[in-house]
Protein backbone atom coordinates (compact mmCIF):
# COMPACT_ATOMS: atom_id res chain seq x y z
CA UNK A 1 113.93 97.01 71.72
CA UNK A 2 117.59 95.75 70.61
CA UNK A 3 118.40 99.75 70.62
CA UNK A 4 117.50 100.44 73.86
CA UNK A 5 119.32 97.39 75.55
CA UNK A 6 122.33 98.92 73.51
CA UNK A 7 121.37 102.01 75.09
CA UNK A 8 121.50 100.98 78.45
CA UNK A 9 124.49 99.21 78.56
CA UNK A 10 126.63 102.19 76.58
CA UNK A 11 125.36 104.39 79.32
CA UNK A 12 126.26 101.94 81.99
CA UNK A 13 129.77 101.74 80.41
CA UNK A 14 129.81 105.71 80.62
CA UNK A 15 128.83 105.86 84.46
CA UNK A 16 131.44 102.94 85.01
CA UNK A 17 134.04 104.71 83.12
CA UNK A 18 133.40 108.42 85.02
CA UNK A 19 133.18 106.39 88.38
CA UNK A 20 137.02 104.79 87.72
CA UNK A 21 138.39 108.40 86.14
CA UNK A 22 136.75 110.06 89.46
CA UNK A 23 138.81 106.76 91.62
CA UNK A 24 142.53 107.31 89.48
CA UNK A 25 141.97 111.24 90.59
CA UNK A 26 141.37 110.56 94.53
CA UNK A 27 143.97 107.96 94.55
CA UNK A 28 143.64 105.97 98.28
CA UNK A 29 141.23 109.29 99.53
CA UNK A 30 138.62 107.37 96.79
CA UNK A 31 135.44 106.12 98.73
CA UNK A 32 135.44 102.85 96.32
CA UNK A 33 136.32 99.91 97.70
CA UNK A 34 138.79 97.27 95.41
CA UNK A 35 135.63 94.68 94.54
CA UNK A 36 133.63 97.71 93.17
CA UNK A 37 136.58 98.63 90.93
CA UNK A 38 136.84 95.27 89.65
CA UNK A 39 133.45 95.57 88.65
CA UNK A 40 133.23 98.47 86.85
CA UNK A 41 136.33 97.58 85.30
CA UNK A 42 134.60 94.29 83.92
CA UNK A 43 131.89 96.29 82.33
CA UNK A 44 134.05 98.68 81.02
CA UNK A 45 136.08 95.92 79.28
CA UNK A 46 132.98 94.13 78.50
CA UNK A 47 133.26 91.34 80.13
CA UNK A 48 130.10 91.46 82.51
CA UNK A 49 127.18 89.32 81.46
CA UNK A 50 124.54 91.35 79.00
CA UNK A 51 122.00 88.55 79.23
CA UNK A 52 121.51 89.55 82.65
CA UNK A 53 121.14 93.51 81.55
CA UNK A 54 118.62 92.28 79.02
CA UNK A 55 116.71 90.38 81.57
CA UNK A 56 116.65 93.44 84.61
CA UNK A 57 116.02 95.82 81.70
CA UNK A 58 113.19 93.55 80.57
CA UNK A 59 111.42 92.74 84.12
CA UNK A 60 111.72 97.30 84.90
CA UNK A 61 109.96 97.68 81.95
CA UNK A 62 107.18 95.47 82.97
């Protein structure tokens, strides 16, 4: 089970860091707003909570 929390969250740190390469490109044309940025770049510098991946990863599997 620990491998596929680790799963999940590398993939979520791939999306988040595809999402912010896609946002440098478009420059001000990007569709992101500034709070969404700040959140991928938390989870991209790890600094979201995992507990709560854990737990939403835990209640979807049920």
């Amino acid at each position: 089970m620990k491998t596929n929390i680790q799963t999940l969250r590398t993939n979520k740190v791939r999306k988040a860091q595809l999402k912010l390469s896609k946002h440098r490109e478009l420059g001000t044309d990007s569709p992101i707003d500034i709070h969404e940025v700040a959140s991928l770049m938390d989870m991209v510098k790890n600094r979201s909570n995992v507990e709560n991946d854990s737990l939403m990863f835990s209640i979807h599997m049920n």
